[in-house]
Protein backbone atom coordinates (compact mmCIF):
# COMPACT_ATOMS: atom_id res chain seq x y z
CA UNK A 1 0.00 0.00 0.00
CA UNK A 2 1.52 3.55 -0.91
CA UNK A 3 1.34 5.43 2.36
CA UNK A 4 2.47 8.53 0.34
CA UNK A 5 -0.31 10.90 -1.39
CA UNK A 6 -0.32 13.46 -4.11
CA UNK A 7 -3.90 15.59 -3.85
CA UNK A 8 -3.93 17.81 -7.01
CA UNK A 9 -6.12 19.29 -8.96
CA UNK A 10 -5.28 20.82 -12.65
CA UNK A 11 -3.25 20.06 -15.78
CA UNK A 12 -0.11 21.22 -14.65
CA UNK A 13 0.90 18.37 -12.87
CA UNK A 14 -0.44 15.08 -14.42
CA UNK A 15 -1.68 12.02 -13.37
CA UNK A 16 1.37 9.78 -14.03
CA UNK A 17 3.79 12.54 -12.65
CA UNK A 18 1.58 12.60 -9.28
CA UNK A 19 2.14 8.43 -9.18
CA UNK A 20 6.07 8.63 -10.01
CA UNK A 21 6.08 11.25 -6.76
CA UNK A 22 4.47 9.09 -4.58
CA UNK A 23 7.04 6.42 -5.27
CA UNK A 24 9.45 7.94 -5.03
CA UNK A 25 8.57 9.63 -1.60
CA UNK A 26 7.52 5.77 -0.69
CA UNK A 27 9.96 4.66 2.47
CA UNK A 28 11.29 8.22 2.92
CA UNK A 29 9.35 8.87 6.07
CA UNK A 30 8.31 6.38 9.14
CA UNK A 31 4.51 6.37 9.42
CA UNK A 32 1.76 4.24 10.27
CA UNK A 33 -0.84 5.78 8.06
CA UNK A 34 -0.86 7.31 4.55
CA UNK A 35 0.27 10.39 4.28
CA UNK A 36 -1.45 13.42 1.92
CA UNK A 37 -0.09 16.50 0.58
CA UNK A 38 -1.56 18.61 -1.39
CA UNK A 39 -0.14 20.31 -4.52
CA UNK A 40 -2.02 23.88 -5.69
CA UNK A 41 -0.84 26.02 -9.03
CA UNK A 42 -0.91 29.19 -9.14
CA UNK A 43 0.33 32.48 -11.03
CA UNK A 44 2.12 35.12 -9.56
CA UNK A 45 -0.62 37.50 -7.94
CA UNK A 46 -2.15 34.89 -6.36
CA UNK A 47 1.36 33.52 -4.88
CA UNK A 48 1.99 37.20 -4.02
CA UNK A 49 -1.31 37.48 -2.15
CA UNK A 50 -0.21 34.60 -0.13
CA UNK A 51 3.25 35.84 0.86
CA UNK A 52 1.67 38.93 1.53
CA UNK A 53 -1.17 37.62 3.61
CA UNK A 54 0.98 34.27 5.14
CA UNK A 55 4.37 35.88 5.76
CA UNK A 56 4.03 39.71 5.26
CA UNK A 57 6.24 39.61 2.57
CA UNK A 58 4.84 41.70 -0.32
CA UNK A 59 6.10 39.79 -3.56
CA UNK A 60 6.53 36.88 -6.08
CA UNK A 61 8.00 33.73 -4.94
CA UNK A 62 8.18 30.54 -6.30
CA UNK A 63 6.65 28.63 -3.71
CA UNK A 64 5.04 28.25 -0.15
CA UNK A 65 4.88 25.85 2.43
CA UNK A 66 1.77 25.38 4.51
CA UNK A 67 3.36 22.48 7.08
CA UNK A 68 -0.20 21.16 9.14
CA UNK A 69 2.47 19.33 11.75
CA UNK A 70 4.88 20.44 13.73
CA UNK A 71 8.35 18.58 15.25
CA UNK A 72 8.25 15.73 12.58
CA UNK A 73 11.71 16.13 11.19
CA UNK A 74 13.02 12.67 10.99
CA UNK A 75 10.63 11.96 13.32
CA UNK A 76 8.14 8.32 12.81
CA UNK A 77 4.75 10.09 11.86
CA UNK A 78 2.22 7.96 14.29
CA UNK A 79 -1.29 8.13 13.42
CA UNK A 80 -2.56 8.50 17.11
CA UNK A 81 -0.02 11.12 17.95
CA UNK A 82 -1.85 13.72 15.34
CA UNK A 83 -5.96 12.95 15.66
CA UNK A 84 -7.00 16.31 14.10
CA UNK A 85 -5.20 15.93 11.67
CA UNK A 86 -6.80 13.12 10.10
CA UNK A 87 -8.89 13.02 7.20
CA UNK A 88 -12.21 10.97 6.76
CA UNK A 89 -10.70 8.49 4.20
CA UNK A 90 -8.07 7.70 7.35
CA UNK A 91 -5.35 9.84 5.97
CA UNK A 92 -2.54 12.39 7.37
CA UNK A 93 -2.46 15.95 6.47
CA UNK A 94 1.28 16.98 6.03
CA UNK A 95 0.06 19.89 4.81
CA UNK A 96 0.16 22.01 1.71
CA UNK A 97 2.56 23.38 -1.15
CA UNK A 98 1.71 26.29 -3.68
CA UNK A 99 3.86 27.12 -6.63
CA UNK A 100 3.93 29.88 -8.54
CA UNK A 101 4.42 28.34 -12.51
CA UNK A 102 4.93 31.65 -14.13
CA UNK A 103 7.95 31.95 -11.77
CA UNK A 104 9.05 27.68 -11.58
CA UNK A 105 9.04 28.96 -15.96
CA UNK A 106 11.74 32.26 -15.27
CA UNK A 107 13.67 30.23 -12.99
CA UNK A 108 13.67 27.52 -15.45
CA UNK A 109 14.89 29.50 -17.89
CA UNK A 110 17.03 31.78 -15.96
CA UNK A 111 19.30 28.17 -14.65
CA UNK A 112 19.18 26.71 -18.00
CA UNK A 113 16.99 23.84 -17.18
CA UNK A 114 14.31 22.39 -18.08
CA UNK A 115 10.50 23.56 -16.70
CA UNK A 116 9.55 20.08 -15.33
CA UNK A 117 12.63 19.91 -13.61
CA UNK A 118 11.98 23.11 -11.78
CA UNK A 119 8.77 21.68 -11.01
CA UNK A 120 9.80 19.00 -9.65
CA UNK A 121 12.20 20.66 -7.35
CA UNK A 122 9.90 23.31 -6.20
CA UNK A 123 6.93 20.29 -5.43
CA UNK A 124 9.77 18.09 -3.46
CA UNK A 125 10.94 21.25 -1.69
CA UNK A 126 7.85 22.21 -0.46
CA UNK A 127 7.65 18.81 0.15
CA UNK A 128 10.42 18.64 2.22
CA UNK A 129 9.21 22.02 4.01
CA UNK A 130 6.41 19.88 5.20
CA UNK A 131 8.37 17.25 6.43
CA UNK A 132 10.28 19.98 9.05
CA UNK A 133 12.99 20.23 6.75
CA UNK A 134 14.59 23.93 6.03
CA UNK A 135 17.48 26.22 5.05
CA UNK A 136 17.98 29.17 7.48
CA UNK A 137 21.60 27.57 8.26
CA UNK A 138 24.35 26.38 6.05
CA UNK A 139 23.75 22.77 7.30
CA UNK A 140 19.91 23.03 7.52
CA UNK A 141 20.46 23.59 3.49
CA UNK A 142 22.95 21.01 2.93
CA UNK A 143 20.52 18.77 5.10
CA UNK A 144 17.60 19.97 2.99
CA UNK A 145 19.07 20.07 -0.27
CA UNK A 146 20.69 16.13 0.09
CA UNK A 147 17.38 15.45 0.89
CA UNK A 148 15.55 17.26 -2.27
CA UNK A 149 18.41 15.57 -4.57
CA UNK A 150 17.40 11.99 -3.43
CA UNK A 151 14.37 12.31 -4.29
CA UNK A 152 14.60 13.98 -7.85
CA UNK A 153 17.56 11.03 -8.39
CA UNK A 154 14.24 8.77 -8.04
CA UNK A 155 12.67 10.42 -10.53
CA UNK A 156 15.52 10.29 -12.79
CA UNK A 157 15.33 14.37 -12.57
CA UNK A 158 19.19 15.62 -12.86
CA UNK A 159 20.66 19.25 -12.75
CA UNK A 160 20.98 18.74 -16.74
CA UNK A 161 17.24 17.90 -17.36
């Protein structure tokens, strides 16, 4: 059973994408339930409406992190130890990532790589985000980006795609 979920609505991020994700997050966390993220799209006013509102930060970004747990960082994710959390099909809310494709498309561009590659690293790094990784330190981002890169190596998603 995958214990790893992809919600998503929209064309931007397909069906068979959403299933290559969830196995490759498969095994990467300790849990005793399936756990759900959800994936939203959006273009740059509405990401910058979120900053704004979320973090008081008046601009574009690329993407946001809504974690719904707290202190899970390499942590077993135990069904009982986060009730409200729960969902009626018996699922885990890690919580929520929104990217911005009109910027994921100028970064893409601007570091000579491919669009579904920046995807793919903005989804796993909001991801990650939600897992209690992050990058305020020099080791928090080494941490965070090893992490990211194992993941993408899954996918068969390089630097040069």
């Amino acid at each position: 059973m995958n214990m790893f979920r992809i919600d998503c609505d929209g064309e931007e991020f397909p069906a068979e994408k959403i299933s290559a994700l969830e196995k490759a997050m498969e095994g990467f966390v300790q849990t005793d339930t399936p756990l759900v993220i959800e994936f939203i799209f959006v273009d740059g006013e509405e990401i910058r409406r979120l900053n704004r509102e979320q973090r008081s930060i008046d601009k574009v970004t690329d993407v946001l992190s809504f974690p719904a747990l707290d202190g899970i960082k390499d942590e077993a994710i135990r069904a009982d130890e986060h009730p409200f959390e729960m969902d009626e099909d018996g699922n885990l809310l890690l919580g929520s990532v929104a990217v911005c494709c009109d910027r994921a498309k100028e970064q893409a561009e601007e570091y000579g790589h491919s669009y579904e590659r920046e995807l793919h690293y903005l989804l796993v790094h909001g991801i990650m985000h939600c897992l209690g990784y992050d990058h305020m330190t020099d080791e928090e981002k080494s941490e965070m980006r090893a992490k990211e890169e194992y993941i993408l190596a899954k996918l068969g998603i390089t630097r040069e795609n």
